[in-house]
C-alpha atoms as a PDB file:
ATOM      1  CA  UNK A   1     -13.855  -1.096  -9.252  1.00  0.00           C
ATOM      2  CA  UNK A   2     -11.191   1.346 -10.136  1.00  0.00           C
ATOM      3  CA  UNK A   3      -8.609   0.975 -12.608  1.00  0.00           C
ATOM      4  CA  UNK A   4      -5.847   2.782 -12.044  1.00  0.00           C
ATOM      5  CA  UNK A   5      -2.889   3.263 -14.136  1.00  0.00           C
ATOM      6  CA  UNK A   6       0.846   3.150 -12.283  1.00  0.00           C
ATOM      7  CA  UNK A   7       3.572   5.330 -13.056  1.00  0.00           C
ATOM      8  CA  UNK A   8       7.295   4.457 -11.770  1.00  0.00           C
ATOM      9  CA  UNK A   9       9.553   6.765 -11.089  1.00  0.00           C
ATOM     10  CA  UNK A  10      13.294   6.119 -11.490  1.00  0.00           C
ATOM     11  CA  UNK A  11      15.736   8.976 -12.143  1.00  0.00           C
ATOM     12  CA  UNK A  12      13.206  11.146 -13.384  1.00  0.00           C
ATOM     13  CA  UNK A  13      11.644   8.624 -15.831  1.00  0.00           C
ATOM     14  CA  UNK A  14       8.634   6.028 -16.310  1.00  0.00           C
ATOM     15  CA  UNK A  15       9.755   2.776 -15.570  1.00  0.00           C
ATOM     16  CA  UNK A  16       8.687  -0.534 -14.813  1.00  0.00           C
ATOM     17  CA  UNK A  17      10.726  -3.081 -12.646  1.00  0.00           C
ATOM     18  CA  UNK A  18      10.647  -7.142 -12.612  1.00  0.00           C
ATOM     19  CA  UNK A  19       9.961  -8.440  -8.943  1.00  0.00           C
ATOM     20  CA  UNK A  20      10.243  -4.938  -7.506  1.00  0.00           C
ATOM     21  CA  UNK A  21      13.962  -5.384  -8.632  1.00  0.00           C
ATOM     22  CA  UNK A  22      16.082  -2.252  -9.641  1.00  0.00           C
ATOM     23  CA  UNK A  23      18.779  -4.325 -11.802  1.00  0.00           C
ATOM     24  CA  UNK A  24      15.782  -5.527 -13.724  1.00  0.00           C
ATOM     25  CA  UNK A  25      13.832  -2.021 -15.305  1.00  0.00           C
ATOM     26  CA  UNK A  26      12.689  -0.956 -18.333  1.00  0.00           C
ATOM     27  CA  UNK A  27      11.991   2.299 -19.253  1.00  0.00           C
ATOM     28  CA  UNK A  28       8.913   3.495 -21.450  1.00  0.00           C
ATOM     29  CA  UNK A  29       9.022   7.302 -21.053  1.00  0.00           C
ATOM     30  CA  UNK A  30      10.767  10.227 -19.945  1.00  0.00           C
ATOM     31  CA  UNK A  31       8.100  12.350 -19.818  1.00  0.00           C
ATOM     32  CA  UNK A  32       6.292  10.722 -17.259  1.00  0.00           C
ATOM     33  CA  UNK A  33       3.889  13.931 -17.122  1.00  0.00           C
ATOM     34  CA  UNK A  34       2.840  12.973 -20.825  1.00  0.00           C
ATOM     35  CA  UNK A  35       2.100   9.729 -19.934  1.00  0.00           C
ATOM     36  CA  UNK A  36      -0.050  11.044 -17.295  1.00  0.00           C
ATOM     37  CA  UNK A  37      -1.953  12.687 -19.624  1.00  0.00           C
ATOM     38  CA  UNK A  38      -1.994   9.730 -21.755  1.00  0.00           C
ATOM     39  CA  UNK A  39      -3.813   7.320 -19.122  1.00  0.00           C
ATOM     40  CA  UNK A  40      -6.240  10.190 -18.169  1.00  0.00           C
ATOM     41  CA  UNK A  41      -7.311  11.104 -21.877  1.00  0.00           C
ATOM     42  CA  UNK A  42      -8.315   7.455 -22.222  1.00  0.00           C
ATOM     43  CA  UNK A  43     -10.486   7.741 -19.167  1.00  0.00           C
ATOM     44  CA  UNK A  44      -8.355   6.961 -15.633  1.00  0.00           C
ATOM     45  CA  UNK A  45     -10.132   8.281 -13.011  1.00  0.00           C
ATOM     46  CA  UNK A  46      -6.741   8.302 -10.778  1.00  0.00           C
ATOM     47  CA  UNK A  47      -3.194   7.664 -11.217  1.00  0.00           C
ATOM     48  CA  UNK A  48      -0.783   6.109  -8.832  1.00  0.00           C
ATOM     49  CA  UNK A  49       2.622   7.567  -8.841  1.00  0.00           C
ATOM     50  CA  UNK A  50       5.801   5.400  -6.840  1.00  0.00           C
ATOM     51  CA  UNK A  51       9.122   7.143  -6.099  1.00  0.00           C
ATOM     52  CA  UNK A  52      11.180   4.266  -6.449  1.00  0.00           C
ATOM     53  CA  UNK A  53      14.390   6.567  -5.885  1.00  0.00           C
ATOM     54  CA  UNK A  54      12.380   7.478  -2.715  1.00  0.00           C
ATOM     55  CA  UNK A  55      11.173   3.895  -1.958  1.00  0.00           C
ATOM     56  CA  UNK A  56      15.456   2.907  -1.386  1.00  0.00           C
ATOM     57  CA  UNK A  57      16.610   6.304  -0.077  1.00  0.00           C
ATOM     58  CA  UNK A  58      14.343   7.213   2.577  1.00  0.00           C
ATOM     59  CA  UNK A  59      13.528  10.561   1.430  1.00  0.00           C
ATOM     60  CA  UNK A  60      11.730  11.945  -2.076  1.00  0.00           C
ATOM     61  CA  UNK A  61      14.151  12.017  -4.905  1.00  0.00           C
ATOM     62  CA  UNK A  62      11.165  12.840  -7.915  1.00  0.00           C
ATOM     63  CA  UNK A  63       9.628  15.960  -6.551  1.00  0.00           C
ATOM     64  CA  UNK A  64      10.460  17.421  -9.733  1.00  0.00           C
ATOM     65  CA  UNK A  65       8.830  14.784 -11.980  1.00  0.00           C
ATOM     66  CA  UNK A  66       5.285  14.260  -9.239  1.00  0.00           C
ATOM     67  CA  UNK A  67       4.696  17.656  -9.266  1.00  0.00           C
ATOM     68  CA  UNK A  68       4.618  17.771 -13.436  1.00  0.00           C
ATOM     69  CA  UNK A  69       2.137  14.828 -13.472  1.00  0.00           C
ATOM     70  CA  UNK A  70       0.378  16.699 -10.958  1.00  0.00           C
ATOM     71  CA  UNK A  71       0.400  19.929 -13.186  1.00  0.00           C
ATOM     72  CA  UNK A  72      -0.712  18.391 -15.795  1.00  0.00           C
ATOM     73  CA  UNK A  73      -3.806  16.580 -14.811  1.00  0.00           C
ATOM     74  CA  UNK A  74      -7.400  17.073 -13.415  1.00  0.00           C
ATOM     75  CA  UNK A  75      -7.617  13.911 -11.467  1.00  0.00           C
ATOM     76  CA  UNK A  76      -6.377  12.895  -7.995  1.00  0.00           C
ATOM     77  CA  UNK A  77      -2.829  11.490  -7.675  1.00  0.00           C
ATOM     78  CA  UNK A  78      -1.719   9.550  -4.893  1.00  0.00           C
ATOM     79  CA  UNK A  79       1.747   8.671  -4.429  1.00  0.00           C
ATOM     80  CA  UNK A  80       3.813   6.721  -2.320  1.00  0.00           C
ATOM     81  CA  UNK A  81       7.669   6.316  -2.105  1.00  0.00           C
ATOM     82  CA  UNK A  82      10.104   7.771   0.494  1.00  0.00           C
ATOM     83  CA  UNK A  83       7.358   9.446   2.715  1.00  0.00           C
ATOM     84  CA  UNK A  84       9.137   8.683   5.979  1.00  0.00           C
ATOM     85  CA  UNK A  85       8.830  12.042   8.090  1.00  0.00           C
ATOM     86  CA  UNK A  86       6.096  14.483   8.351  1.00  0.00           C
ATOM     87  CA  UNK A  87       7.452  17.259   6.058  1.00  0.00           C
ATOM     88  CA  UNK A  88       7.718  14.992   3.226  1.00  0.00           C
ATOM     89  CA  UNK A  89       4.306  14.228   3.637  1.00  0.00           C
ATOM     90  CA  UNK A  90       3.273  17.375   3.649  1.00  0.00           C
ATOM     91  CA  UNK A  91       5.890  18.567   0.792  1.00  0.00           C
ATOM     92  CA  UNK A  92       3.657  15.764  -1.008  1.00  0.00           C
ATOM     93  CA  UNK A  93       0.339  17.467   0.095  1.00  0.00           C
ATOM     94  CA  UNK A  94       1.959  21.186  -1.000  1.00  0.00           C
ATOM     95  CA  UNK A  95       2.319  19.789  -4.381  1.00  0.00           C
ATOM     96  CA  UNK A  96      -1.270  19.314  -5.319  1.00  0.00           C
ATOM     97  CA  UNK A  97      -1.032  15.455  -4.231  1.00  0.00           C
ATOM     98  CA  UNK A  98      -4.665  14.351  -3.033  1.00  0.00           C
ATOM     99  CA  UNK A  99      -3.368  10.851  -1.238  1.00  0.00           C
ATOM    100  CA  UNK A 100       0.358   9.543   0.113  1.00  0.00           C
ATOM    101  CA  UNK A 101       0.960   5.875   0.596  1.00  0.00           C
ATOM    102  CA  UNK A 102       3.347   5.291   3.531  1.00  0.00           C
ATOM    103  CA  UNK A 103       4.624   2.199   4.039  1.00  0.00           C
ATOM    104  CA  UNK A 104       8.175   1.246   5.569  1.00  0.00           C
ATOM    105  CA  UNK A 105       7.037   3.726   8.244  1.00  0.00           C
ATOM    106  CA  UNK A 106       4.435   1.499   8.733  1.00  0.00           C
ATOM    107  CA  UNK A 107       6.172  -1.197   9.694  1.00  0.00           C
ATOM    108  CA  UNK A 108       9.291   0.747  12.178  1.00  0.00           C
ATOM    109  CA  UNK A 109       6.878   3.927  13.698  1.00  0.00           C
ATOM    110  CA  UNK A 110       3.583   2.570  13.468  1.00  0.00           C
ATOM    111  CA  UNK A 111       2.000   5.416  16.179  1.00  0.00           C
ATOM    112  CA  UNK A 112       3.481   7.957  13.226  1.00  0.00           C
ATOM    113  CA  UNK A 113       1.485   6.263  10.584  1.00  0.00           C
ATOM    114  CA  UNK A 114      -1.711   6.490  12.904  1.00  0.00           C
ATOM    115  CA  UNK A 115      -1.191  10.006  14.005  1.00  0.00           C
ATOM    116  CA  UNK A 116      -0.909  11.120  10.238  1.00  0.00           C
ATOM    117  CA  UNK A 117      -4.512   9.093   9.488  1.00  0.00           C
ATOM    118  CA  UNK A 118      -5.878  10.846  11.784  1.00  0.00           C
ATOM    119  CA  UNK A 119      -4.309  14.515  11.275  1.00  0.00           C
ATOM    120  CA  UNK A 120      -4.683  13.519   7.337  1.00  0.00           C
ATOM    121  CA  UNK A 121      -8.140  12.065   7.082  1.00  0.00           C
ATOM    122  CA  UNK A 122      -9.011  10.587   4.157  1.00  0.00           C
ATOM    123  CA  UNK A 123      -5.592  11.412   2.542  1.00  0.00           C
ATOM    124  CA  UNK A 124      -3.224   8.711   3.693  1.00  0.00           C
ATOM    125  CA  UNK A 125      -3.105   5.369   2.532  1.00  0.00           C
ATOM    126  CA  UNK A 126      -1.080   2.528   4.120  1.00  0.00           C
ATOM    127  CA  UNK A 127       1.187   0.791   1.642  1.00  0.00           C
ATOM    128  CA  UNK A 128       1.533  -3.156   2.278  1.00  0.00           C
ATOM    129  CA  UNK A 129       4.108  -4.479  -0.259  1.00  0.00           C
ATOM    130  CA  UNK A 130       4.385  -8.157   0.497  1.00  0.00           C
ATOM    131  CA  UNK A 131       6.595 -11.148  -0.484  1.00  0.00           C
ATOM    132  CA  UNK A 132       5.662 -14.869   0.805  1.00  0.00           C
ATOM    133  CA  UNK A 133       3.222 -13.309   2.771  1.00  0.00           C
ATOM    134  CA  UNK A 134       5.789 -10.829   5.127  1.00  0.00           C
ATOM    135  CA  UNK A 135       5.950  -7.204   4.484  1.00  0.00           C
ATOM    136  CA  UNK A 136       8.915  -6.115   2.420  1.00  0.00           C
ATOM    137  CA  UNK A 137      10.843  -2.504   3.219  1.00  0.00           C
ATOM    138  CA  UNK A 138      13.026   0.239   2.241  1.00  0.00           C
ATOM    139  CA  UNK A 139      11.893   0.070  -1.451  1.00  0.00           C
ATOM    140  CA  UNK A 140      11.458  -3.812  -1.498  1.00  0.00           C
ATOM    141  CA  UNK A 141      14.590  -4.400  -0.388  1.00  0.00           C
ATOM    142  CA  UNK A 142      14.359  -5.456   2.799  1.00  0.00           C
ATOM    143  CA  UNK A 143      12.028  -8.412   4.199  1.00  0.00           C
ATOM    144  CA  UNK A 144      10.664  -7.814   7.937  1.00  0.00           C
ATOM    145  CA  UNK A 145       9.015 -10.627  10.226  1.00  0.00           C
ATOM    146  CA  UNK A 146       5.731  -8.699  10.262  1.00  0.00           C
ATOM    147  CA  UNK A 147       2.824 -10.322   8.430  1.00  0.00           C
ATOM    148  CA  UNK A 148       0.656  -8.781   5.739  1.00  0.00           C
ATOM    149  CA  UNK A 149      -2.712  -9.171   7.108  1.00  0.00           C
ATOM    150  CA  UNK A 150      -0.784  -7.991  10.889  1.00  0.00           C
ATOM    151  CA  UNK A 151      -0.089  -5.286   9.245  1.00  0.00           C
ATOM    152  CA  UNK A 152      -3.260  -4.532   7.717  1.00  0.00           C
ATOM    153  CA  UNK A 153      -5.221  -5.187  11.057  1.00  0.00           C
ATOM    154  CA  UNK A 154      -2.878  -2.481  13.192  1.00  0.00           C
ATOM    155  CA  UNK A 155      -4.324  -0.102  11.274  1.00  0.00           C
ATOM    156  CA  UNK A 156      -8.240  -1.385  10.622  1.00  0.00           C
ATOM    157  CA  UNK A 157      -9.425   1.410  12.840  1.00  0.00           C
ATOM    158  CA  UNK A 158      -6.447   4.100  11.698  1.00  0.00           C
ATOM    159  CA  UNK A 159      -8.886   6.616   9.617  1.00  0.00           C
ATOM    160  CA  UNK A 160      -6.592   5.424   6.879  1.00  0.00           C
ATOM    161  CA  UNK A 161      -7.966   5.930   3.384  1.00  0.00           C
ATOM    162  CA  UNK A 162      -7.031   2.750   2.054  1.00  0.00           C
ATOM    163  CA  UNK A 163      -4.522  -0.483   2.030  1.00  0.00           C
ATOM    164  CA  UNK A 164      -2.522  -0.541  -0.892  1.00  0.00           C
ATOM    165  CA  UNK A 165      -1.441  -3.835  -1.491  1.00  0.00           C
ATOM    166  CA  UNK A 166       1.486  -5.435  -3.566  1.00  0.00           C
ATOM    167  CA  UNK A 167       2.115  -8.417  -4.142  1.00  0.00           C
ATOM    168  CA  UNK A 168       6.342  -8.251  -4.976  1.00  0.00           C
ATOM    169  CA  UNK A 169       6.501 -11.604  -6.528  1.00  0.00           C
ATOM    170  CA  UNK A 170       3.448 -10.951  -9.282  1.00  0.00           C
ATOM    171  CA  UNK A 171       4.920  -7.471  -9.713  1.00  0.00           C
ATOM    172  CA  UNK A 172       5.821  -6.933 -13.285  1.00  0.00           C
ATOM    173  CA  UNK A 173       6.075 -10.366 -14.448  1.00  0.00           C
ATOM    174  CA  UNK A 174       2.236 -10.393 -15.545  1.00  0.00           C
ATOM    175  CA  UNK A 175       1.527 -13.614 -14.418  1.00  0.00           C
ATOM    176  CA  UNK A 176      -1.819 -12.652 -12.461  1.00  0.00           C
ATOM    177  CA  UNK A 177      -2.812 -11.557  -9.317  1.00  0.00           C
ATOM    178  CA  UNK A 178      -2.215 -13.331  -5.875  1.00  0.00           C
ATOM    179  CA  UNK A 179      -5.975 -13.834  -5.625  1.00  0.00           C
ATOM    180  CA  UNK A 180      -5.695 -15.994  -2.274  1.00  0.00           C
ATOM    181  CA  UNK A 181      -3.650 -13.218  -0.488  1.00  0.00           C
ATOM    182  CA  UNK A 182      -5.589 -10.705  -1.535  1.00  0.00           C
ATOM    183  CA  UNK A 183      -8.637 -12.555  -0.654  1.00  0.00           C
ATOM    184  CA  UNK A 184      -7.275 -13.167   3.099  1.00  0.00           C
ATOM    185  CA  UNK A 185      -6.252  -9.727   3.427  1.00  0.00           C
ATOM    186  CA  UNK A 186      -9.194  -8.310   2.565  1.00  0.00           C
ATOM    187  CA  UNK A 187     -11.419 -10.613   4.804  1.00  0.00           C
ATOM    188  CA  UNK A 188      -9.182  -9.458   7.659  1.00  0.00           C
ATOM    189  CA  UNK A 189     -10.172  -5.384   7.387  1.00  0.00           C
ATOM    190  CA  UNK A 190     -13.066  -3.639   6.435  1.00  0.00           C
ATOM    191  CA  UNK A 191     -10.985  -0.614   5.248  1.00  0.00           C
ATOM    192  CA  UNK A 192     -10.922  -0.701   1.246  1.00  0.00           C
ATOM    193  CA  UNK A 193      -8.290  -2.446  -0.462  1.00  0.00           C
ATOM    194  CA  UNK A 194      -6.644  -1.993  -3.579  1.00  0.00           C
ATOM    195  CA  UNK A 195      -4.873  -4.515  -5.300  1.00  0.00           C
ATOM    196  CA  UNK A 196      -1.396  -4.171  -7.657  1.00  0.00           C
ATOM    197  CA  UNK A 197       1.152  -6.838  -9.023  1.00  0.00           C
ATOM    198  CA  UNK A 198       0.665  -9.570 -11.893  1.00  0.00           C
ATOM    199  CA  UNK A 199      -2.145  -8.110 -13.976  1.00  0.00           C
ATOM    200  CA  UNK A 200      -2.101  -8.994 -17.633  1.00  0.00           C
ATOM    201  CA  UNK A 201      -5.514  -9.360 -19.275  1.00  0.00           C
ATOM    202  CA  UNK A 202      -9.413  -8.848 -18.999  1.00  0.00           C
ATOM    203  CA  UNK A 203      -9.593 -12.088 -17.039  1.00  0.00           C
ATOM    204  CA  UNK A 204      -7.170 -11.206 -14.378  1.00  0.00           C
ATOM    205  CA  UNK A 205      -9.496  -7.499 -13.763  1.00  0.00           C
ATOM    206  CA  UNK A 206     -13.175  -9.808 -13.625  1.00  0.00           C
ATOM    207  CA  UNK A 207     -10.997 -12.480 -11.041  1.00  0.00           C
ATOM    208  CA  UNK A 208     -10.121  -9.307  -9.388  1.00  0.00           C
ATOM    209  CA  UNK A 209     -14.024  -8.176  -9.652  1.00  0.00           C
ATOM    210  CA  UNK A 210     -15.092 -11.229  -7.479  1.00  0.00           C
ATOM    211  CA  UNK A 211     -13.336 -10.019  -4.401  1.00  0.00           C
ATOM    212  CA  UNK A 212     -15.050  -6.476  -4.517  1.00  0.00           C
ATOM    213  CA  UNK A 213     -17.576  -7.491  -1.748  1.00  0.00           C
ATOM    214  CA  UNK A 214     -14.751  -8.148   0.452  1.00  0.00           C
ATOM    215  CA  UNK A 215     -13.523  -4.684   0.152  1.00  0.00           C
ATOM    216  CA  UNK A 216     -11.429  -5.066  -3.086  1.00  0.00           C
ATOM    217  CA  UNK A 217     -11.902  -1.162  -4.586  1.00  0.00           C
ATOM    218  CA  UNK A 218      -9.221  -1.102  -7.028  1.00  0.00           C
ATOM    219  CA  UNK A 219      -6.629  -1.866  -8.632  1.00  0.00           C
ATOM    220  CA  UNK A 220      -3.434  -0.861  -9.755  1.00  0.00           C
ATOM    221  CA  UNK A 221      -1.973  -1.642 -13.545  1.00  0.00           C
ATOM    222  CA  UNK A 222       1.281  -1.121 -14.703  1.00  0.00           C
ATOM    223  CA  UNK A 223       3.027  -3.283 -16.938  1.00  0.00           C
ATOM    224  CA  UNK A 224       0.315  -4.795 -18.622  1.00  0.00           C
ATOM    225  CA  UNK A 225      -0.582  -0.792 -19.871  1.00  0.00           C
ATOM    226  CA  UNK A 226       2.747   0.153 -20.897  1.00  0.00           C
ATOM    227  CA  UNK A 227       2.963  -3.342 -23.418  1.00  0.00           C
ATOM    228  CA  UNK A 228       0.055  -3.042 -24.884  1.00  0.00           C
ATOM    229  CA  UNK A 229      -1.380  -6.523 -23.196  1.00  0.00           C
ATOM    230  CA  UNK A 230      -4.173  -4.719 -21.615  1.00  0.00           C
ATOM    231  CA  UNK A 231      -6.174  -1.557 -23.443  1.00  0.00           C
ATOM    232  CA  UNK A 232      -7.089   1.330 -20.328  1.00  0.00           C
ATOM    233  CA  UNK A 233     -10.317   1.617 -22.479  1.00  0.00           C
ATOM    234  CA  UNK A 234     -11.855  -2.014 -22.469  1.00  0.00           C
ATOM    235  CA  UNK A 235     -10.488  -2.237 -18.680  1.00  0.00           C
ATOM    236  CA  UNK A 236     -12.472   0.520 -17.283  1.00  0.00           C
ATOM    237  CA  UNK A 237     -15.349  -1.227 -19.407  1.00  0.00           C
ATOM    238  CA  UNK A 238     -14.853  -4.445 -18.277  1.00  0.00           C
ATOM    239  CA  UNK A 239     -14.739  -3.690 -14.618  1.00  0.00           C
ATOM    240  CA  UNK A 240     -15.369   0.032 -14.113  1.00  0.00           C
ATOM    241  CA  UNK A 241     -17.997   2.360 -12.614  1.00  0.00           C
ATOM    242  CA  UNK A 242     -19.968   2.257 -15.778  1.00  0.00           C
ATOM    243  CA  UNK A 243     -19.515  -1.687 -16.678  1.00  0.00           C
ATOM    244  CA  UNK A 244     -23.252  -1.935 -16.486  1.00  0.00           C
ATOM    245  CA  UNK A 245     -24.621   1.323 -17.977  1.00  0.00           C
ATOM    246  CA  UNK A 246     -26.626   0.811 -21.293  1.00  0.00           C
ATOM    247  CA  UNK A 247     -27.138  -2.884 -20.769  1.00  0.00           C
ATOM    248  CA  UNK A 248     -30.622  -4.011 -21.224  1.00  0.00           C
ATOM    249  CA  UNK A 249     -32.657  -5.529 -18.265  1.00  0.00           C
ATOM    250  CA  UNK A 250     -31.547  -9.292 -17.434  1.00  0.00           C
ATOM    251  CA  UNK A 251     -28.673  -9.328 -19.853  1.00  0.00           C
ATOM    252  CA  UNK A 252     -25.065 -10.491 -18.325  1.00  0.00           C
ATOM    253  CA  UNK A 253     -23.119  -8.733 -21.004  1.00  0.00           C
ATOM    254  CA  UNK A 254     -20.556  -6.484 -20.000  1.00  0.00           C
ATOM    255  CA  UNK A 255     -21.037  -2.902 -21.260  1.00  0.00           C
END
């Protein structure tokens, strides 16, 4: 399963927020392109960038900032945040961005969101940021009728890359994944699924583990990173591509 670590984007700097709310962030960098290279010197595999300016204005408002992470590392970058018309998309694409996550767009021009799966193959996931269950909006701030696992199902047979879903309420408060949600969701597609909000420890990532023959790929890490509660390092080892390299036959031990 992937680990991958989450940088914010607020005004130019790496933040975190509490509940996906904007009164409530803290900031840990700005140089978000050093912490970038950070994450990837202690092994990340990919990052996952969010334009929260973006998410709440409708259009990207971090160009400057993405495209400096992007600069500054070898490994793929997908981001998500304000991608609501084709040429953001491909302004995204222009900058060296291997994946964009579109999600409000989702929800209000669905046939968009298909038609870009299928122009974009492989290189656009569908964001799914829920709260109780009902797909959230306009950078969290708005809550529509349409269900997660709806949602999810609309675009099964999309040629999306991936369903990148949040669970608001978890989000930043480190309390632990929304296993049951992500464990219907899941069970509803067979595209892969990656999971962010409410990770805090070791025990949280194996939980997480479980649901990887349901399609769980990944998942996202943010806070849990940034306050030291969780070491990239002994994540990746714990539930990464190489958990089980080096461990002798009929041993249980995690490399």
């Amino acid at each position: 399963m992937d680990v991958i670590p989450a940088i914010d984007l607020l005004a130019g700097q790496c933040v975190r927020l509490y509940q996906g709310d904007y009164a409530q962030s803290e900031v840990f960098s700005s140089e978000p392109a050093t912490v970038a290279q950070q994450w990837v010197s202690q092994g990340a595999a990919r990052l996952h960038v969010v334009d929260l300016d973006g998410a709440k204005q409708g259009e990207a408002a971090n160009l400057a900032a993405i495209a400096a992470i992007v600069a500054a590392v070898d490994v793929p970058v997908q981001v998500g945040g304000g991608v609501r018309d084709r040429q953001s998309l491909q302004m995204l694409f222009d900058l060296g961005v291997e994946r964009a996550i579109i999600g409000t767009l989702a929800v209000e021009q669905p046939e968009s969101a298909v038609s870009w799966c299928q122009e974009f193959p492989g290189k656009v996931a569908i964001g799914i940021d829920a709260r109780n269950g009902q797909v959230a909006t306009h950078g969290w701030q708005e809550t529509s009728t349409v269900r997660a696992t709806d949602l999810a199902q609309r675009f099964a047979a999309s040629g999306a890359a991936a369903i990148v879903y949040t669970d608001i309420q978890r989000d930043g408060t480190l309390q632990g994944p929304n296993l049951s949600a992500l464990r219907e969701l899941a069970s509803s597609v067979t595209l892969p699924v990656i999971a962010s909000g409410g990770v805090s420890s070791l025990t949280d990532l194996l939980s997480l583990l479980a649901l990887a023959p349901l399609g769980v790929s990944g998942v996202i890490v943010g806070k849990a990173l940034y306050t030291g509660r969780l070491s990239l390092t002994e994540a990746l080892q714990a539930i990464g591509p190489g958990r089980w390299q080096d461990v002798p036959p009929g041993s249980s031990t995690l490399a």
